[in-house]
Protein backbone atom coordinates (compact mmCIF):
# COMPACT_ATOMS: atom_id res chain seq x y z
CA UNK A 1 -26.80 23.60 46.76
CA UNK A 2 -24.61 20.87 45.32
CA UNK A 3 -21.02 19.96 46.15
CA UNK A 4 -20.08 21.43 42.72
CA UNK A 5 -22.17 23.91 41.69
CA UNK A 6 -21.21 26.68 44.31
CA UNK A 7 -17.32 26.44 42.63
CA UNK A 8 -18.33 27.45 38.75
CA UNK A 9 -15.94 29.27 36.39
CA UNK A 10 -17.41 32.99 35.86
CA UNK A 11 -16.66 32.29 32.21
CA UNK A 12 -18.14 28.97 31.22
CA UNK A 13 -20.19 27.68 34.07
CA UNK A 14 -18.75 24.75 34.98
CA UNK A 15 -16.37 23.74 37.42
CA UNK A 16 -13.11 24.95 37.74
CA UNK A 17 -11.15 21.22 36.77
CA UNK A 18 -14.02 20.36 33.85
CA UNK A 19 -11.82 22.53 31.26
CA UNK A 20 -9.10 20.08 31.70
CA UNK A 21 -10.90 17.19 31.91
CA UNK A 22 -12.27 18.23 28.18
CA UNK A 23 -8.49 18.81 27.14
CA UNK A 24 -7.58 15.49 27.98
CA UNK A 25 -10.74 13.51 26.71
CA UNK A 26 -9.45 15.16 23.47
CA UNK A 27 -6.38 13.92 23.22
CA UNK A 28 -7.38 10.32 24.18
CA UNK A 29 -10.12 10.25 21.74
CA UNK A 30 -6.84 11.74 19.22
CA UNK A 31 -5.00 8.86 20.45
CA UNK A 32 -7.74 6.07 20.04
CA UNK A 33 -8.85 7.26 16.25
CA UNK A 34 -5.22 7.50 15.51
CA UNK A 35 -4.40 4.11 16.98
CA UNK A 36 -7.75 2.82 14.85
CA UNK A 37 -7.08 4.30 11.37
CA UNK A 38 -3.54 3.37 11.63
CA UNK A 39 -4.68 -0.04 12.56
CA UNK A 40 -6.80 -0.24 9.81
CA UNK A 41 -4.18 0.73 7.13
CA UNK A 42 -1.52 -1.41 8.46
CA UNK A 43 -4.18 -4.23 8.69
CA UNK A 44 -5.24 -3.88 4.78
CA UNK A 45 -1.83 -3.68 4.18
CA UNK A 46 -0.76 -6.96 6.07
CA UNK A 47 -3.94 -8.47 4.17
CA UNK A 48 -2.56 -7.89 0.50
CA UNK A 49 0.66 -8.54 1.07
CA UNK A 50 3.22 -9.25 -2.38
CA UNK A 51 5.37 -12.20 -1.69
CA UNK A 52 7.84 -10.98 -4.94
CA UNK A 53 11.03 -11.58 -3.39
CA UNK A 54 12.42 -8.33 -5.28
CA UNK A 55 10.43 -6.01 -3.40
CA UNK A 56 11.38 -3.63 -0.48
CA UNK A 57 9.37 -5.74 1.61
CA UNK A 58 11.32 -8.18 2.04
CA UNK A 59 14.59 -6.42 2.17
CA UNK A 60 13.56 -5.00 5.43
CA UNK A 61 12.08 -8.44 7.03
CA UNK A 62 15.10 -9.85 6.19
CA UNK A 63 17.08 -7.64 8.70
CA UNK A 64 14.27 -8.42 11.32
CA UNK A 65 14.49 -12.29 10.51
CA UNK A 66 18.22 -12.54 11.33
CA UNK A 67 17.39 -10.60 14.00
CA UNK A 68 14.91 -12.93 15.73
CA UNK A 69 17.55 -15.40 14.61
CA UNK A 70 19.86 -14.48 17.02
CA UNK A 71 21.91 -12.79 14.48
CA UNK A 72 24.10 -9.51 15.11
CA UNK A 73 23.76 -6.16 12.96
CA UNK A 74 26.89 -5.25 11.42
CA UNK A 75 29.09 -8.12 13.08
CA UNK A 76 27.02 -10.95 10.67
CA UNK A 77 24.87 -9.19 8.43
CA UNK A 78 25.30 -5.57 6.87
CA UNK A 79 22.23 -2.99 7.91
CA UNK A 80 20.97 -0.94 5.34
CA UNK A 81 17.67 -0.12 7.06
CA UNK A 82 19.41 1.82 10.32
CA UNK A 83 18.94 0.76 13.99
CA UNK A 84 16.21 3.08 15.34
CA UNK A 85 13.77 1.51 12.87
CA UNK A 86 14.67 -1.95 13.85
CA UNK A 87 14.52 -1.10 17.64
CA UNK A 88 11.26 0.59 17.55
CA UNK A 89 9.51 -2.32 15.20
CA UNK A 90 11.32 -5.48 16.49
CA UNK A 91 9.31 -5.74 19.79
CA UNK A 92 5.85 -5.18 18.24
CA UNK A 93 6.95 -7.82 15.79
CA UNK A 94 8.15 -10.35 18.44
CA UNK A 95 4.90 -10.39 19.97
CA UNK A 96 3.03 -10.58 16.20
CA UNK A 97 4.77 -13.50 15.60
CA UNK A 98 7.58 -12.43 13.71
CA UNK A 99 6.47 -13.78 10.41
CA UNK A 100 6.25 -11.82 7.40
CA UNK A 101 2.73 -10.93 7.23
CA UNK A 102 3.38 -9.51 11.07
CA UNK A 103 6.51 -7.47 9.68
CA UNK A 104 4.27 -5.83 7.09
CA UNK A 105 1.72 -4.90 9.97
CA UNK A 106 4.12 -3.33 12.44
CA UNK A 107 6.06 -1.89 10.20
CA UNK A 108 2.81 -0.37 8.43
CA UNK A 109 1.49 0.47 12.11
CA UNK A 110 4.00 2.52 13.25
CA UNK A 111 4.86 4.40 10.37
CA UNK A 112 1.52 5.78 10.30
CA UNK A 113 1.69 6.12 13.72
CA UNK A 114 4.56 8.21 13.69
CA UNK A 115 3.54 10.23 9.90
CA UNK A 116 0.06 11.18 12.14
CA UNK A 117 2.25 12.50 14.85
CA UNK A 118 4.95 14.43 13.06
CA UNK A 119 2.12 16.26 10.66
């Protein structure tokens, strides 16, 4: 007789610890298709980025610019965008680079990030 095979579950025939084991191979294969599809969508969107200055886009990298600029929130610049959004993107986009293209990818990132988590 084996080490394991003495200790199986009445119920599905494996050892007692495999059930969670299974649960939490789920949820990092969740995790890793999530991270990939919203990877992929903030990636197609970082690859067709508009450069119209009149758009929302770059509204909100403006705020991130003067940010990376050394620049205050409310003291030298008014905030339209909120703070939680600008805390939760700002260091993905200081280590993309902080250019424009990078905003559009973080910000794309973690919104579907967060849509995929909240639905």
């Amino acid at each position: 007789m084996g080490a394991g095979t003495r200790f199986k579950s009445k119920k599905t025939g494996r050892a007692p610890g495999a059930e969670g084991r299974m649960r939490v191979w789920r949820w990092v294969f969740y995790a890793l298709a999530l991270l990939a599809v919203s990877f992929a969508f903030a990636a197609e969107r970082a690859a067709t980025a508009s450069y119209n200055p009149v758009n929302g886009d770059f509204q909100s990298y403006n705020v991130f610019r003067r940010i990376l600029a050394g620049q205050l929130p409310v003291r030298d610049f008014a905030n339209y965008v909120g703070m939680a959004p600008i805390l939760l993107n700002l260091p993905l986009l200081a280590l993309g680079g902080g250019g424009f293209t990078a905003s559009l990818f973080v910000t794309n990132f973690t919104c579907n990030v967060l849509f995929s988590l909240c639905v």
